[in-house]
N, C-alpha and C. Protein backbone atom coordinates (compact mmCIF):
# COMPACT_ATOMS: atom_id res chain seq x y z
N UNK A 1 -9.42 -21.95 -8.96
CA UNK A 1 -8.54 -20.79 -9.05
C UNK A 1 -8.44 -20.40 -10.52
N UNK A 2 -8.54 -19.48 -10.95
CA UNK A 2 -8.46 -18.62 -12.18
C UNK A 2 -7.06 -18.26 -12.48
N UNK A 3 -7.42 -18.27 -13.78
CA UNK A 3 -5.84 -18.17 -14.28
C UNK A 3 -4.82 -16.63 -13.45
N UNK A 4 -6.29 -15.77 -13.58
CA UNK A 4 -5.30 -14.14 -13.29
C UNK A 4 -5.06 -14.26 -11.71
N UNK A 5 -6.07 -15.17 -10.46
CA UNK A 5 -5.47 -15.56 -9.49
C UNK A 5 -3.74 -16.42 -9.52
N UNK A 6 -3.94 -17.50 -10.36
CA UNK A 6 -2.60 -18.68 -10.52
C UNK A 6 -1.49 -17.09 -10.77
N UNK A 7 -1.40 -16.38 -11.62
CA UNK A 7 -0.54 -16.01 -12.29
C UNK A 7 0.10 -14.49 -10.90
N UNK A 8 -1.34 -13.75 -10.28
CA UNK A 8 -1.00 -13.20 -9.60
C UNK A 8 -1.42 -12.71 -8.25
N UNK A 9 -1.62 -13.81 -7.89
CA UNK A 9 -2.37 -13.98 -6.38
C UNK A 9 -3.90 -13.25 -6.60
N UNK A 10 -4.09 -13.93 -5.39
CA UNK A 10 -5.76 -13.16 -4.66
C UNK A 10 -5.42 -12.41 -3.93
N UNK A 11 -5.11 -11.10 -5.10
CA UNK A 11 -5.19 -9.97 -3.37
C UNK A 11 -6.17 -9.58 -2.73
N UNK A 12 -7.23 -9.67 -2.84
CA UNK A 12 -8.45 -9.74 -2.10
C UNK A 12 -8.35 -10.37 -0.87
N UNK A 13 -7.37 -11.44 -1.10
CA UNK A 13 -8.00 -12.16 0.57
C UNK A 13 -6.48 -11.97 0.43
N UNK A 14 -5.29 -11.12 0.11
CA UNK A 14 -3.93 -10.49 0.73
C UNK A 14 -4.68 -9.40 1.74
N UNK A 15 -5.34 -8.74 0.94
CA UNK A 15 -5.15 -7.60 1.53
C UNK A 15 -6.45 -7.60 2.67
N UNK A 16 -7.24 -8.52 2.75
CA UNK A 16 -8.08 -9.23 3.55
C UNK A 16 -7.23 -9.48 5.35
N UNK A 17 -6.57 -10.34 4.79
CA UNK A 17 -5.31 -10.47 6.01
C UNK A 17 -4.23 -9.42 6.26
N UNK A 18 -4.00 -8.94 5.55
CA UNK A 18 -3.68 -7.82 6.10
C UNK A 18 -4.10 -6.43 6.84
N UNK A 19 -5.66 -6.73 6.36
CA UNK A 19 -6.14 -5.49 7.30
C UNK A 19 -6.71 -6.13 8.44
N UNK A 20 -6.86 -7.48 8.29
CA UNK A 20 -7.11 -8.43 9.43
C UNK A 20 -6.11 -8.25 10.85
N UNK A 21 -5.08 -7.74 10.63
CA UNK A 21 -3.33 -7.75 11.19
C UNK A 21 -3.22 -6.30 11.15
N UNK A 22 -4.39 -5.16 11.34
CA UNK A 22 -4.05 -4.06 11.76
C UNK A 22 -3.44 -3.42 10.41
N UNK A 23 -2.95 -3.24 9.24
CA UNK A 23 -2.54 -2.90 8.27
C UNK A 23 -2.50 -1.45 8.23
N UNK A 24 -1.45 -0.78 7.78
CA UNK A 24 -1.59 0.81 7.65
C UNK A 24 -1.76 0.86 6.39
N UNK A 25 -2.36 1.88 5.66
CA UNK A 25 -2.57 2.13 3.95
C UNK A 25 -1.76 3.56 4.00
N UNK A 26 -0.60 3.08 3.20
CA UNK A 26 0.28 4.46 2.77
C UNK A 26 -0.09 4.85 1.40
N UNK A 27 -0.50 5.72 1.15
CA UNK A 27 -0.82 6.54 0.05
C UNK A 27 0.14 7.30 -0.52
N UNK A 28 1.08 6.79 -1.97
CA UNK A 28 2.48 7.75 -2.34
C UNK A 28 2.19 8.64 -3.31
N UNK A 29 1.30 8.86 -3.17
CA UNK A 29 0.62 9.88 -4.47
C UNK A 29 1.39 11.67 -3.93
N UNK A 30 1.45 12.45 -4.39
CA UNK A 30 1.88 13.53 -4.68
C UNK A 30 0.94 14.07 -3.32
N UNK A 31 1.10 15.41 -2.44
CA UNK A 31 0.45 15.68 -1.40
C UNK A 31 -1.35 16.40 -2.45
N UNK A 32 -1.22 16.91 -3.64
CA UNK A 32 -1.70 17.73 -4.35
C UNK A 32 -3.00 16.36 -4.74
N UNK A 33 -2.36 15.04 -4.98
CA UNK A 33 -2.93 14.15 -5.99
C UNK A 33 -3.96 13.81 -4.25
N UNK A 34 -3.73 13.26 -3.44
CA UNK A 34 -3.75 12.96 -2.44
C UNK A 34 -5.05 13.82 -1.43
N UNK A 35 -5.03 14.90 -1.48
CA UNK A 35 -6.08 15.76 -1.10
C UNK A 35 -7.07 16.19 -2.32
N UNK A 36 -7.14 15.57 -3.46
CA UNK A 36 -8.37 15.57 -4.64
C UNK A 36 -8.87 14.26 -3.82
N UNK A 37 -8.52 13.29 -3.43
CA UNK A 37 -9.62 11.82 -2.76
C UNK A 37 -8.45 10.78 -2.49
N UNK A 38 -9.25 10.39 -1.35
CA UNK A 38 -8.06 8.98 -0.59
C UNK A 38 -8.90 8.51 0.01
N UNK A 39 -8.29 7.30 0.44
CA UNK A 39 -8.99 6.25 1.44
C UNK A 39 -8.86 6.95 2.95
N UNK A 40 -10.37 7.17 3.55
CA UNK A 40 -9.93 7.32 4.97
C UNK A 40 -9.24 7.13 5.93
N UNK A 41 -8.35 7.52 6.73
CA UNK A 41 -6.98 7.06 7.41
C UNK A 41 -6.47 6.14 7.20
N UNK A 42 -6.07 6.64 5.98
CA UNK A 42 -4.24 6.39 5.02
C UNK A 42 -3.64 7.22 5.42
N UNK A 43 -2.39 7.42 5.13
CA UNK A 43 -1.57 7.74 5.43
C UNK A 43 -0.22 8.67 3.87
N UNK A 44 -0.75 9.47 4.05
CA UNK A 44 -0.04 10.03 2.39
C UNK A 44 1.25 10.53 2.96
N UNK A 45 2.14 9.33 2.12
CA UNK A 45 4.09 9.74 1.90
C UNK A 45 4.15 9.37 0.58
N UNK A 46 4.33 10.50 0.03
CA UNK A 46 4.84 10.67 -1.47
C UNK A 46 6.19 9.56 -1.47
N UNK A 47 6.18 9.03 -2.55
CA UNK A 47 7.23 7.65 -3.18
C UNK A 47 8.39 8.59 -2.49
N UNK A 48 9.09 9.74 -3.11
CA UNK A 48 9.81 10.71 -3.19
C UNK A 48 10.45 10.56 -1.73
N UNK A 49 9.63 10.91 -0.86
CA UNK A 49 10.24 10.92 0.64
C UNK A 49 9.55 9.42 1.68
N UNK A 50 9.38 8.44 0.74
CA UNK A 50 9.22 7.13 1.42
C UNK A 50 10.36 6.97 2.44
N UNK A 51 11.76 6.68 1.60
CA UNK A 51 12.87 6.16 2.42
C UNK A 51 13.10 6.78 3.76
N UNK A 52 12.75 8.21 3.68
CA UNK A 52 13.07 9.22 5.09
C UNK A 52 11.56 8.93 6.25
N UNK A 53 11.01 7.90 5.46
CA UNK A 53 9.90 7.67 6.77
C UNK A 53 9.67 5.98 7.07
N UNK A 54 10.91 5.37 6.81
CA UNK A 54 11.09 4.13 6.72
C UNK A 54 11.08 3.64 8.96
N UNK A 55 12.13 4.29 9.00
CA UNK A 55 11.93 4.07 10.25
C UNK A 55 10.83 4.80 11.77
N UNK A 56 9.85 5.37 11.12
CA UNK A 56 8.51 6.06 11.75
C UNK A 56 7.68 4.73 11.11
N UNK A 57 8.40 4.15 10.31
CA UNK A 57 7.11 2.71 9.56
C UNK A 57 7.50 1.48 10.52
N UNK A 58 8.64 1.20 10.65
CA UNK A 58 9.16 0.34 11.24
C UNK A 58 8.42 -0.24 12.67
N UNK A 59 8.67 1.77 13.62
CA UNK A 59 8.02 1.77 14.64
C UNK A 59 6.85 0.83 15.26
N UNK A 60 5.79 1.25 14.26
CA UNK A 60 4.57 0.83 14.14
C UNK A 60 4.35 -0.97 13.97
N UNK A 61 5.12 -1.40 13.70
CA UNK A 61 5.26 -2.92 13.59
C UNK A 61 3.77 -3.43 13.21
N UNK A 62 3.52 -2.77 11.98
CA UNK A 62 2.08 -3.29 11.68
C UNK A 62 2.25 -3.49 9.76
N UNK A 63 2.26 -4.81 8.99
CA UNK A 63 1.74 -4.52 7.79
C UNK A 63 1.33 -3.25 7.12
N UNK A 64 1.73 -3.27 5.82
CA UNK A 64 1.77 -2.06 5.21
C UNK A 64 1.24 -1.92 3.39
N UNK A 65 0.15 -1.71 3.38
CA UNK A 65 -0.59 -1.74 2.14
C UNK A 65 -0.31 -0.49 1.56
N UNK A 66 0.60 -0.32 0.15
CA UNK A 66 0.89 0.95 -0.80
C UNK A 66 -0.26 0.80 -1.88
N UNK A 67 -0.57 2.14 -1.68
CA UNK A 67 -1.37 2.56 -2.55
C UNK A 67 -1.26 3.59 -3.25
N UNK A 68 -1.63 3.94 -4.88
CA UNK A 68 -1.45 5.05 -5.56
C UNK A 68 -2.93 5.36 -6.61
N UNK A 69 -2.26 5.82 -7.78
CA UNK A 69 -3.19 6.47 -8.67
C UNK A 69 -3.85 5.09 -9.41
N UNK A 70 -2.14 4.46 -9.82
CA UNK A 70 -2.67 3.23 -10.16
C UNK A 70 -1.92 2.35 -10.46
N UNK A 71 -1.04 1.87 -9.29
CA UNK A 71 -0.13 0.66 -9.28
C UNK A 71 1.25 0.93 -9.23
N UNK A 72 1.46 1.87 -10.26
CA UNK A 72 2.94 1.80 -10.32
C UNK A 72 3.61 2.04 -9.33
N UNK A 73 3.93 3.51 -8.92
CA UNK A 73 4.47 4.04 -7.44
C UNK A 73 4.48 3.27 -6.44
N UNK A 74 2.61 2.50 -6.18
CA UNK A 74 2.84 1.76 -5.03
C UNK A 74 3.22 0.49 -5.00
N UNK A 75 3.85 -0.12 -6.14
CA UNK A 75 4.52 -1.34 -6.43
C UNK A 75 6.55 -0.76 -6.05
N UNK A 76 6.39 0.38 -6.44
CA UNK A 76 8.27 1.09 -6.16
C UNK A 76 7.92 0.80 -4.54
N UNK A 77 6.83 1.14 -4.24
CA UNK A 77 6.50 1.65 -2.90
C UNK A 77 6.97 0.34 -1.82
N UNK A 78 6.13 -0.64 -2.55
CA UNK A 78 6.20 -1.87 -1.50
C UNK A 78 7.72 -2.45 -1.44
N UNK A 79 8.17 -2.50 -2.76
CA UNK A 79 9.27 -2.95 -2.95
C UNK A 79 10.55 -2.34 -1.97
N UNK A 80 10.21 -1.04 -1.67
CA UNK A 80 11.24 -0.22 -0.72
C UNK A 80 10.85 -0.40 0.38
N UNK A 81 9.92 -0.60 1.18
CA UNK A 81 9.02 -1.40 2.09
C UNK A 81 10.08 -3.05 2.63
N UNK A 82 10.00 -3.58 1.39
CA UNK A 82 10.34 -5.29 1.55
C UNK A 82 11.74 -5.06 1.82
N UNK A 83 12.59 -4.21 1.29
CA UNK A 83 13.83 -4.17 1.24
C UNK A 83 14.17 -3.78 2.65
N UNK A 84 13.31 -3.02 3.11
CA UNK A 84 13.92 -2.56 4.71
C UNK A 84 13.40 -3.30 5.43
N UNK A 85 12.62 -4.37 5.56
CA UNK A 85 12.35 -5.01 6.34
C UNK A 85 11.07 -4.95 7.12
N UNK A 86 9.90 -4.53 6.39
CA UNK A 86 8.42 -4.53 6.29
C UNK A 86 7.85 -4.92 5.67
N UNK A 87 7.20 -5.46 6.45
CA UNK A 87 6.04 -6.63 5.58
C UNK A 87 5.06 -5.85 4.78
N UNK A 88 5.11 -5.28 3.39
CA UNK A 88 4.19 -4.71 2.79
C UNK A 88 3.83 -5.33 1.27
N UNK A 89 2.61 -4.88 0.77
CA UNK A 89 2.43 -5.18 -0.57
C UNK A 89 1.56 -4.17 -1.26
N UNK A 90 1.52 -4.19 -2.60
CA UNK A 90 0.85 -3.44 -3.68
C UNK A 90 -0.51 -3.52 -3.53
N UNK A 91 -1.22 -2.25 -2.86
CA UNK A 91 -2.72 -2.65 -2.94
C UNK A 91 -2.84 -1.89 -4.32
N UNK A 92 -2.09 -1.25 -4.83
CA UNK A 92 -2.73 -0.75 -6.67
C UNK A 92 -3.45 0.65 -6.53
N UNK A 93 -4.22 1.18 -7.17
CA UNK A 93 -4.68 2.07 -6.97
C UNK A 93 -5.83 2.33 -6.12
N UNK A 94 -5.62 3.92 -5.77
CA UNK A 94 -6.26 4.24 -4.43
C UNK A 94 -8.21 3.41 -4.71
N UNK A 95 -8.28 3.90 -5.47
CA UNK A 95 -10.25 4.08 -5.70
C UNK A 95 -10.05 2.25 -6.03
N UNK A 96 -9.53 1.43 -6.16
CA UNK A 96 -9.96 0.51 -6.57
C UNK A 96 -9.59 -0.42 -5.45
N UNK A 97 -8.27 0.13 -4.44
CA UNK A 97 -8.44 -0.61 -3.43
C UNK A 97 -9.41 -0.23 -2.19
N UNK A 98 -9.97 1.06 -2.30
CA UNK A 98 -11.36 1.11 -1.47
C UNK A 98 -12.39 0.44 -1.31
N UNK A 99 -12.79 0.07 -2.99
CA UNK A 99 -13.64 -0.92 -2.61
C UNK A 99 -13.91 -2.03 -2.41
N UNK A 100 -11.86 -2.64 -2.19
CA UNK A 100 -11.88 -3.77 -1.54
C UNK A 100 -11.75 -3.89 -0.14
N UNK A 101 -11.87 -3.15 0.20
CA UNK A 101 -11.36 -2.62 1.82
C UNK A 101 -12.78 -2.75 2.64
């Protein structure tokens, strides 16, 4: 294990199991940022109106991978995610979690 694994997981094989487990990819990028390029069926909710689609997330009872431009948002993202009671985490930015996907 490598130090930048020890210090902050393998999300590679997070987000491995999580798409293993059906995973939705929410995309919080701006609707504008969002239709320039995204990961194929994601799911784009701007950070902004996350909380008002908390329970349409719930529904779905499936893991929940946030994704953005490049980390930040979808780290607010997951975090509002964990707080309501969904299992989600930071996949980081859109283009770089594609080509872990």
């Amino acid at each position: 294990m490598g130090l930048f694994d020890f210090l902050f997981g393998n999300k590679t094989k997070k987000i491995q199991d999580f798409k293993s487990r059906g995973a939705i990819i929410v995309d919080v990028r701006s609707k504008g940022e969002y239709e320039s390029g995204a990961i194929p069926g994601s799911k784009n909710i701007p950070l902004q109106h996350l909380s008002s689609k908390i329970g349409e997330l719930k529904k779905l009872n499936k893991p929940v991978i946030a994704c953005c431009a490049s980390g930040m948002r979808s780290a607010s993202a997951a975090g509002i995610l964990k707080s309501n009671g969904i299992e989600a985490m930071n996949g980081g930015g859109w283009f770089t979690l594609s080509q872990k996907l």
